[in-house]
C-alpha atoms as a PDB file:
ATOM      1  CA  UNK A   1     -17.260 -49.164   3.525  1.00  0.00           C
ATOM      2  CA  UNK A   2     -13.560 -48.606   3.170  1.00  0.00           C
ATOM      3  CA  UNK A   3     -13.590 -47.534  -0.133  1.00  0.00           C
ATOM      4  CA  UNK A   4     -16.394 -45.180   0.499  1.00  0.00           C
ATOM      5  CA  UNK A   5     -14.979 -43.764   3.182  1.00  0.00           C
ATOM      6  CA  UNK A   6     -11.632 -43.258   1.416  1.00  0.00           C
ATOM      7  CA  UNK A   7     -13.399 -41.769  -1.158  1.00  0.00           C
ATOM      8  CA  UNK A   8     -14.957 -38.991   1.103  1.00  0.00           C
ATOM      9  CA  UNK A   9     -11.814 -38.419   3.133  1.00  0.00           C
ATOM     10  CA  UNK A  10     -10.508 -37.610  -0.433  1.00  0.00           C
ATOM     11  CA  UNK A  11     -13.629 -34.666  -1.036  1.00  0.00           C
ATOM     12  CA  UNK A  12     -12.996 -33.479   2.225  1.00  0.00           C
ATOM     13  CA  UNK A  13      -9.371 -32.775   1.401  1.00  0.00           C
ATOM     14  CA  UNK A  14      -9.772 -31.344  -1.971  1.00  0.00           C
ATOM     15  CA  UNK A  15     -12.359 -29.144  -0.449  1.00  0.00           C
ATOM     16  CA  UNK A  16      -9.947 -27.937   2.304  1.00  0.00           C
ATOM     17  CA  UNK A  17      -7.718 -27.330  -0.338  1.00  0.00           C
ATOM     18  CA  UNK A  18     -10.271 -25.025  -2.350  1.00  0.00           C
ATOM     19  CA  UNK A  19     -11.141 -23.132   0.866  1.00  0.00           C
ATOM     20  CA  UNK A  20      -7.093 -22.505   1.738  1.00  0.00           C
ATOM     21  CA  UNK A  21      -7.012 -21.656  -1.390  1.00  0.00           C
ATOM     22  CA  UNK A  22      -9.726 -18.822  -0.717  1.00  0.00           C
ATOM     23  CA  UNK A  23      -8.392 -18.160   2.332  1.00  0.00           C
ATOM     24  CA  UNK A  24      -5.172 -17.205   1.074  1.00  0.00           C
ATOM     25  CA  UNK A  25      -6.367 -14.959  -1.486  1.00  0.00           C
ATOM     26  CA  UNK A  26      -8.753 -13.402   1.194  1.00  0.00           C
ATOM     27  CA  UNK A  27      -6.008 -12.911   2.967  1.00  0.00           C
ATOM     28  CA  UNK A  28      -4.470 -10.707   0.997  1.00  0.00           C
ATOM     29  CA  UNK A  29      -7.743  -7.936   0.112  1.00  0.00           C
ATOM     30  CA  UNK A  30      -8.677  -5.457   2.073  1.00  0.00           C
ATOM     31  CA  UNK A  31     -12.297  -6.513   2.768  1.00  0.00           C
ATOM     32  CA  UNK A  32     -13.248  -2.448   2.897  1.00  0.00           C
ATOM     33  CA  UNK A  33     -11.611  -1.603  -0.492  1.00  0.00           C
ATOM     34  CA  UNK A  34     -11.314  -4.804  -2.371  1.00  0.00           C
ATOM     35  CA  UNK A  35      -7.677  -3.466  -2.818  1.00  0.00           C
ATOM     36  CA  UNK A  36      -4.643  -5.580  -2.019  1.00  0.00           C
ATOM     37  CA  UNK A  37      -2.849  -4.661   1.379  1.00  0.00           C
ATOM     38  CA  UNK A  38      -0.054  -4.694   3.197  1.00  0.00           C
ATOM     39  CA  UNK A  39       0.349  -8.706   3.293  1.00  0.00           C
ATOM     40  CA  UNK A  40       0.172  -9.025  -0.256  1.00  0.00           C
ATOM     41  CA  UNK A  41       2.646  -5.854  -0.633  1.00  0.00           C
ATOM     42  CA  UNK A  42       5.549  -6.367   1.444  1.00  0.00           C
ATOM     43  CA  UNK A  43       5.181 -10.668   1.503  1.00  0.00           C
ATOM     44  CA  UNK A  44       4.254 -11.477  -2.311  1.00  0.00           C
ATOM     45  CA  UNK A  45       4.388  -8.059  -4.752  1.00  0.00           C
ATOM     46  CA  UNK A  46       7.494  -6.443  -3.340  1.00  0.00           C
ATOM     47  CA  UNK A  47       9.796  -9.540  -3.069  1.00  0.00           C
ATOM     48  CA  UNK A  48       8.751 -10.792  -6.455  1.00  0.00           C
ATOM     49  CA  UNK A  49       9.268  -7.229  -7.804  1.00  0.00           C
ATOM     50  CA  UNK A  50      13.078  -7.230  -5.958  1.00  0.00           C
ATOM     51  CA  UNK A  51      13.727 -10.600  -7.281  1.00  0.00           C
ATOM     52  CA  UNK A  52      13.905  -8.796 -11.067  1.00  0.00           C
ATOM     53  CA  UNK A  53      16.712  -6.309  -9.956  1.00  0.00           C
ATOM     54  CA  UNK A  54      19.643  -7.808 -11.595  1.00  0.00           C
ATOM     55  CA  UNK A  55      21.004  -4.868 -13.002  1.00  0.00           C
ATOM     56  CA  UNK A  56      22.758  -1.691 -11.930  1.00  0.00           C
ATOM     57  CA  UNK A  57      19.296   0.332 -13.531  1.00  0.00           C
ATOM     58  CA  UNK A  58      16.881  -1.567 -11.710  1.00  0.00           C
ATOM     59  CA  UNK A  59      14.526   0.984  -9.933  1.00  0.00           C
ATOM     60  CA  UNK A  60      11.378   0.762  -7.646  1.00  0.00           C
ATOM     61  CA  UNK A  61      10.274   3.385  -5.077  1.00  0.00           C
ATOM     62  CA  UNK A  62       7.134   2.558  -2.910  1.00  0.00           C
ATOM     63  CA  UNK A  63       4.934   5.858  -1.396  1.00  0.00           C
ATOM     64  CA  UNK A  64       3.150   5.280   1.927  1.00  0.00           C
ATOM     65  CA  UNK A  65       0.060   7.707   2.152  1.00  0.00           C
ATOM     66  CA  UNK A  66      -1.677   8.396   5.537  1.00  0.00           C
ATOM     67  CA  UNK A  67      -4.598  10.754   5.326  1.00  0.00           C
ATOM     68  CA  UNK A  68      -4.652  13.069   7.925  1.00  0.00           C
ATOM     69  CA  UNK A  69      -7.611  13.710  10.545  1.00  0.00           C
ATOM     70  CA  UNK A  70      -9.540  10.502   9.402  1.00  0.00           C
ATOM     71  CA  UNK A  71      -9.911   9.636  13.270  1.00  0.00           C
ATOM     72  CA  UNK A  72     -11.678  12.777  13.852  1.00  0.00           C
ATOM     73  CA  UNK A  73     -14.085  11.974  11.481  1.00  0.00           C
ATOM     74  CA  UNK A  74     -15.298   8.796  12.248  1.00  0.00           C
ATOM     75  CA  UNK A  75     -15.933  10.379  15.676  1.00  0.00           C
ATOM     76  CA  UNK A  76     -17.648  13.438  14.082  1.00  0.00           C
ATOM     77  CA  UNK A  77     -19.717  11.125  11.722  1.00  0.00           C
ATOM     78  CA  UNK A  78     -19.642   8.136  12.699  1.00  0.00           C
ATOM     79  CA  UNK A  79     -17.672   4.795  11.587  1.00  0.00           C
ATOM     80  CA  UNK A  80     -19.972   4.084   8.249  1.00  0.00           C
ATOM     81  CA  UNK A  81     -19.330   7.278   6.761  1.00  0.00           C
ATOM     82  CA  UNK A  82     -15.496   6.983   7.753  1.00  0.00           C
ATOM     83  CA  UNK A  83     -15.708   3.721   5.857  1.00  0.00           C
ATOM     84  CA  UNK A  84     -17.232   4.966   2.724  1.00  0.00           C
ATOM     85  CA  UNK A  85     -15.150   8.210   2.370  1.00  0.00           C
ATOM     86  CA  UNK A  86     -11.678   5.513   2.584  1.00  0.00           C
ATOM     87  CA  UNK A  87     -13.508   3.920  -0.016  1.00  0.00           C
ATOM     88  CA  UNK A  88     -13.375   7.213  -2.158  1.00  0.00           C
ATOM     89  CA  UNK A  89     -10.166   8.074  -1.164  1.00  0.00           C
ATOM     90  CA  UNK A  90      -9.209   4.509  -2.610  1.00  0.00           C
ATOM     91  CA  UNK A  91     -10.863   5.425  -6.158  1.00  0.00           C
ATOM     92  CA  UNK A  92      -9.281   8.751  -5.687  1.00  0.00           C
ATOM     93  CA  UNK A  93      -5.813   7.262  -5.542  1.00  0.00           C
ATOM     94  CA  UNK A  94      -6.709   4.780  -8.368  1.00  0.00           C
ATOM     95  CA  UNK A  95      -7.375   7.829 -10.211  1.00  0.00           C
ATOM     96  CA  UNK A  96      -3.494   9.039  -9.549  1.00  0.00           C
ATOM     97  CA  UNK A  97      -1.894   6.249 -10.830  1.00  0.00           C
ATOM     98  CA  UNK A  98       0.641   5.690 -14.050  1.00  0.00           C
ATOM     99  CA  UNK A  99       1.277   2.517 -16.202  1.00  0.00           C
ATOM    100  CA  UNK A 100       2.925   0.215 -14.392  1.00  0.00           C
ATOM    101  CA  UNK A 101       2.069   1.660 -10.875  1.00  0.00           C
ATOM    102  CA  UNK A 102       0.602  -0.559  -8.066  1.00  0.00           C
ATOM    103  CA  UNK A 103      -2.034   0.550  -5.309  1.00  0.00           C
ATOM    104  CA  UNK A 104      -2.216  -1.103  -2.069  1.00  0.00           C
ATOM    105  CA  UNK A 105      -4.606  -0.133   1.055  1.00  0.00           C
ATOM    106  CA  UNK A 106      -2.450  -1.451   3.571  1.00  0.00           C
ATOM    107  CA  UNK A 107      -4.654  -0.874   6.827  1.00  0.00           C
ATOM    108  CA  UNK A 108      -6.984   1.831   8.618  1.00  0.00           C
ATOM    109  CA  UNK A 109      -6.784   4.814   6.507  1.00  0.00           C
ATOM    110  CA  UNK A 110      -3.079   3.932   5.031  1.00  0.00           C
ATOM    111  CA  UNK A 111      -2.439   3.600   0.856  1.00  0.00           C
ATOM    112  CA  UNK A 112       0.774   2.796  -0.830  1.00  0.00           C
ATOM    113  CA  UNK A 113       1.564   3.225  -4.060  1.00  0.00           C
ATOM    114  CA  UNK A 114       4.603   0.715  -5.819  1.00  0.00           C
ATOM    115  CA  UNK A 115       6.212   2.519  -8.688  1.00  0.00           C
ATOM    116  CA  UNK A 116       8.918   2.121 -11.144  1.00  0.00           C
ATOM    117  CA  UNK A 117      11.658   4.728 -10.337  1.00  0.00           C
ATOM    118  CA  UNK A 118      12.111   7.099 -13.253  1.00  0.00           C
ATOM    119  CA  UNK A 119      14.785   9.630 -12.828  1.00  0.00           C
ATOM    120  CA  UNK A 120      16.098  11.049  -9.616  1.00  0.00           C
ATOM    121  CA  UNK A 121      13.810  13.048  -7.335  1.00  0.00           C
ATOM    122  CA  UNK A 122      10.449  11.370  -9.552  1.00  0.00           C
ATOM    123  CA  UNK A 123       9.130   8.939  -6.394  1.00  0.00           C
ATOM    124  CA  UNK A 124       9.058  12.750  -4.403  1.00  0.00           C
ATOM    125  CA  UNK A 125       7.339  14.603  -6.943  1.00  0.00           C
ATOM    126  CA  UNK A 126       4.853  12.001  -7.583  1.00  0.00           C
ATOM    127  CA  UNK A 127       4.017  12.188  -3.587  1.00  0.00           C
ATOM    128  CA  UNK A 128       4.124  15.745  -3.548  1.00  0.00           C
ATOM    129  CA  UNK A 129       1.691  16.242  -6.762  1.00  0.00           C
ATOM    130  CA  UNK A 130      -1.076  13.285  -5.028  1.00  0.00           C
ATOM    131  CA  UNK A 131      -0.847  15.516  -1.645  1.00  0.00           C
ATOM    132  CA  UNK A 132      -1.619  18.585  -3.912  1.00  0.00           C
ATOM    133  CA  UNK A 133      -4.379  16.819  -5.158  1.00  0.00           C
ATOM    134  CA  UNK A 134      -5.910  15.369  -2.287  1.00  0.00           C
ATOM    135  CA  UNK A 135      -5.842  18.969  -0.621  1.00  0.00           C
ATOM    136  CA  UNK A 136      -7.585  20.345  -3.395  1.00  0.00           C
ATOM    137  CA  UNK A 137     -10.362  17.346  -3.824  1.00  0.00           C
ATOM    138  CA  UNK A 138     -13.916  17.363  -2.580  1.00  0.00           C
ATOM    139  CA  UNK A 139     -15.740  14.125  -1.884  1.00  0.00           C
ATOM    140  CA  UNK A 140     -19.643  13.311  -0.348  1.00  0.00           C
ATOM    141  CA  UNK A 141     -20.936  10.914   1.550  1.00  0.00           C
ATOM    142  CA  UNK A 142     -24.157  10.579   2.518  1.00  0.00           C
ATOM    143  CA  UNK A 143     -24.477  14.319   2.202  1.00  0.00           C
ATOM    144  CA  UNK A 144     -21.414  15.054   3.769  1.00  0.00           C
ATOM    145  CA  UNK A 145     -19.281  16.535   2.225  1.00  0.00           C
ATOM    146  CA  UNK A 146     -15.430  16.734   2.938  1.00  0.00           C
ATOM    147  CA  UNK A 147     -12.576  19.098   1.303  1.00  0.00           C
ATOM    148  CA  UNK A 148      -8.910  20.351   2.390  1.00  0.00           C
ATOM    149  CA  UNK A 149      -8.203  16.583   3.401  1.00  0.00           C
ATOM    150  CA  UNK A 150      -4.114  17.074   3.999  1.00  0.00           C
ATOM    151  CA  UNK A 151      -1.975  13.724   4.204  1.00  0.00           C
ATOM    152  CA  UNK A 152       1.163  12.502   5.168  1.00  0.00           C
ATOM    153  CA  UNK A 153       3.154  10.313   3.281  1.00  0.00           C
ATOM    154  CA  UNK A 154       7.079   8.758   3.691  1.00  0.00           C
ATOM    155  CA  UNK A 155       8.612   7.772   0.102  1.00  0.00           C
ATOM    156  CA  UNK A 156      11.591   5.004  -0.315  1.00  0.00           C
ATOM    157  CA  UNK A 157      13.036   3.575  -2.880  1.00  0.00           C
ATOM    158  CA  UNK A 158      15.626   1.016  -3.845  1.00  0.00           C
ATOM    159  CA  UNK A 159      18.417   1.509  -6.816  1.00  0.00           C
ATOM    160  CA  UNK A 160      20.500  -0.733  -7.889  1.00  0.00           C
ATOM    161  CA  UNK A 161      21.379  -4.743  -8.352  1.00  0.00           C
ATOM    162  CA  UNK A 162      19.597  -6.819  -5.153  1.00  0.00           C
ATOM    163  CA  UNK A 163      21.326  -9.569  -3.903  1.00  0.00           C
ATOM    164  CA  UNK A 164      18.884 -12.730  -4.328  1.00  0.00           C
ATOM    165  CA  UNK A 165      19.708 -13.926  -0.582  1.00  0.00           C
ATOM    166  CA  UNK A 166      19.210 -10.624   0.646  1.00  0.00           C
ATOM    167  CA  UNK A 167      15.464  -9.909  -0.670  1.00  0.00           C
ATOM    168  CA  UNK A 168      13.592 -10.240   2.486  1.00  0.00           C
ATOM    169  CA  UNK A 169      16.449  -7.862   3.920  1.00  0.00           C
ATOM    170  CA  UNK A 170      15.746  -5.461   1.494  1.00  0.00           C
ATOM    171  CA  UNK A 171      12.199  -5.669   1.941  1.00  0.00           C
ATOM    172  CA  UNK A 172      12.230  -5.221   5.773  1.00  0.00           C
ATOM    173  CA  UNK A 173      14.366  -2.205   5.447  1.00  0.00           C
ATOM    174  CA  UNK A 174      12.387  -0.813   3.189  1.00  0.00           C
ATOM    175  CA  UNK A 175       9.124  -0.904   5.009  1.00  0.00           C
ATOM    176  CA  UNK A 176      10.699   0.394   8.082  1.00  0.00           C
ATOM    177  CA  UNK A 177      11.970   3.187   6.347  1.00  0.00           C
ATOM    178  CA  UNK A 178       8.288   3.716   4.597  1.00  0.00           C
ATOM    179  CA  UNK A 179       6.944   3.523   8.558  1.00  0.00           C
ATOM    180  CA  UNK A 180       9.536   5.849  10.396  1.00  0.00           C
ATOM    181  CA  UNK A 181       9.409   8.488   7.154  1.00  0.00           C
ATOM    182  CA  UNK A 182       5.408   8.272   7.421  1.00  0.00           C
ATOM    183  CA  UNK A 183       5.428   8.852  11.526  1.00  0.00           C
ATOM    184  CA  UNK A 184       8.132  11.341  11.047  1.00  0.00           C
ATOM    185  CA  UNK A 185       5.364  13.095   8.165  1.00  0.00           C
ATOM    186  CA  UNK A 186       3.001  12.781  10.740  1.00  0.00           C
ATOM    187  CA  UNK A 187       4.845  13.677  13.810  1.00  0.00           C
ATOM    188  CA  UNK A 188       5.617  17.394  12.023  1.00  0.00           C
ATOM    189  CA  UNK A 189       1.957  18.256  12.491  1.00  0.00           C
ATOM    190  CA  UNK A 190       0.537  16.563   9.131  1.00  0.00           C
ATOM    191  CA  UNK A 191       0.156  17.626   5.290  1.00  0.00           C
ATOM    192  CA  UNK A 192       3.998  17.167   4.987  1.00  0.00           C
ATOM    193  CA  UNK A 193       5.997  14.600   3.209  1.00  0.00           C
ATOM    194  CA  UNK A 194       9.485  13.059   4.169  1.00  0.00           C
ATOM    195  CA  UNK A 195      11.076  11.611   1.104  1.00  0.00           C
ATOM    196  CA  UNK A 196      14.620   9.807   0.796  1.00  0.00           C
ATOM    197  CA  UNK A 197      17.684  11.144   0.836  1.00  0.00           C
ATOM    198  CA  UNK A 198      20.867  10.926  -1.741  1.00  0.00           C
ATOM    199  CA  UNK A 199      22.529   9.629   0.897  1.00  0.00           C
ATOM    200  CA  UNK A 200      20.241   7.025   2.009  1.00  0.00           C
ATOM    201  CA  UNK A 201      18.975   5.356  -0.642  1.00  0.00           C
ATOM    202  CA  UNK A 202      18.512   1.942  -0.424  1.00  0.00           C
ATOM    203  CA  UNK A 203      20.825  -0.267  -2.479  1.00  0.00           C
END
């Protein structure tokens, strides 16, 4: 009886392990989009990502992407067809993105896109052209049909050689600058963008 029971402690464990496992991957998909979000962004990707920037022309800019008005809608319409038009708004973004680029829906109606920085300015044209596009986009759902959606977005980047000891620094700052530029975006009113500075880059 021991030996039996031994033996099924031992199932019970691996299977624990299996559903951890699952759990942790879980944990990082959004369950709506089936895209990673904002654990697996700013607790796995980015750090990993940051751990490679041992040289002066390492380069990685991150664009956080609010669409505007979404709340309205899902009292207009209802929650389900708030739901699906996220989910086209994910496949729109998917749509946007360049080799190398990473999307991410972090939570509620918020997207961020992880990008190699190219030359100066890039991260803020690369916002500015998805905003353009959004506006000018038309999606349906369920017969409804949507067009004109606006969006806010904050931009940040990092330049530069990162300190190993200091990557979880770096990646705090970074996402509170992505959150304050976003609510300052949002706080002028919508369908504006607040990029980064020259003299605040992150480094």
């Amino acid at each position: 009886m021991a030996e039996e029971s031994l033996a099924q402690l031992k199932t019970r464990v691996q299977r624990l392990e299996e559903e951890n496992r699952k759990w942790m991957r879980l944990a990082g998909i959004d369950r709506l989009t089936q895209l990673p979000n904002s654990l697996m962004l700013f607790q796995v990707v980015l750090p990993k990502e940051l751990s490679k920037g041992k040289a002066e022309t390492f380069a990685l800019s991150c664009i956080l992407i609010c669409p505007d008005k979404l709340g309205d809608i899902n009292q207009e319409h209802g929650r389900v067809i708030g739901d699906q038009l996220i989910r086209q708004l994910a496949e729109f973004f998917k749509k946007q993105l360049e080799l190398n680029d990473r999307l991410f829906h972090c939570d509620g109606a918020n997207f961020a896109i992880m990008m190699p920085t190219k030359p100066e300015g890039y991260a803020k044209r690369r916002a500015m052209m998805v905003k353009n596009l959004l506006k000018n986009a038309k999606f349906s759902v369920d017969g409804v049909e949507f067009s004109d959606i606006t969006c806010s977005i904050g931009t940040a980047e990092v330049i530069g050689e990162i300190d190993k000891v200091k990557i979880s620094e770096t990646t705090d700052k970074l996402y509170n600058e992505l959150c304050d530029r976003l609510y300052q975006a949002k706080a002028s009113g919508g369908d504006y963008l607040v990029g980064s500075p020259k003299s605040n880059r992150m480094s």
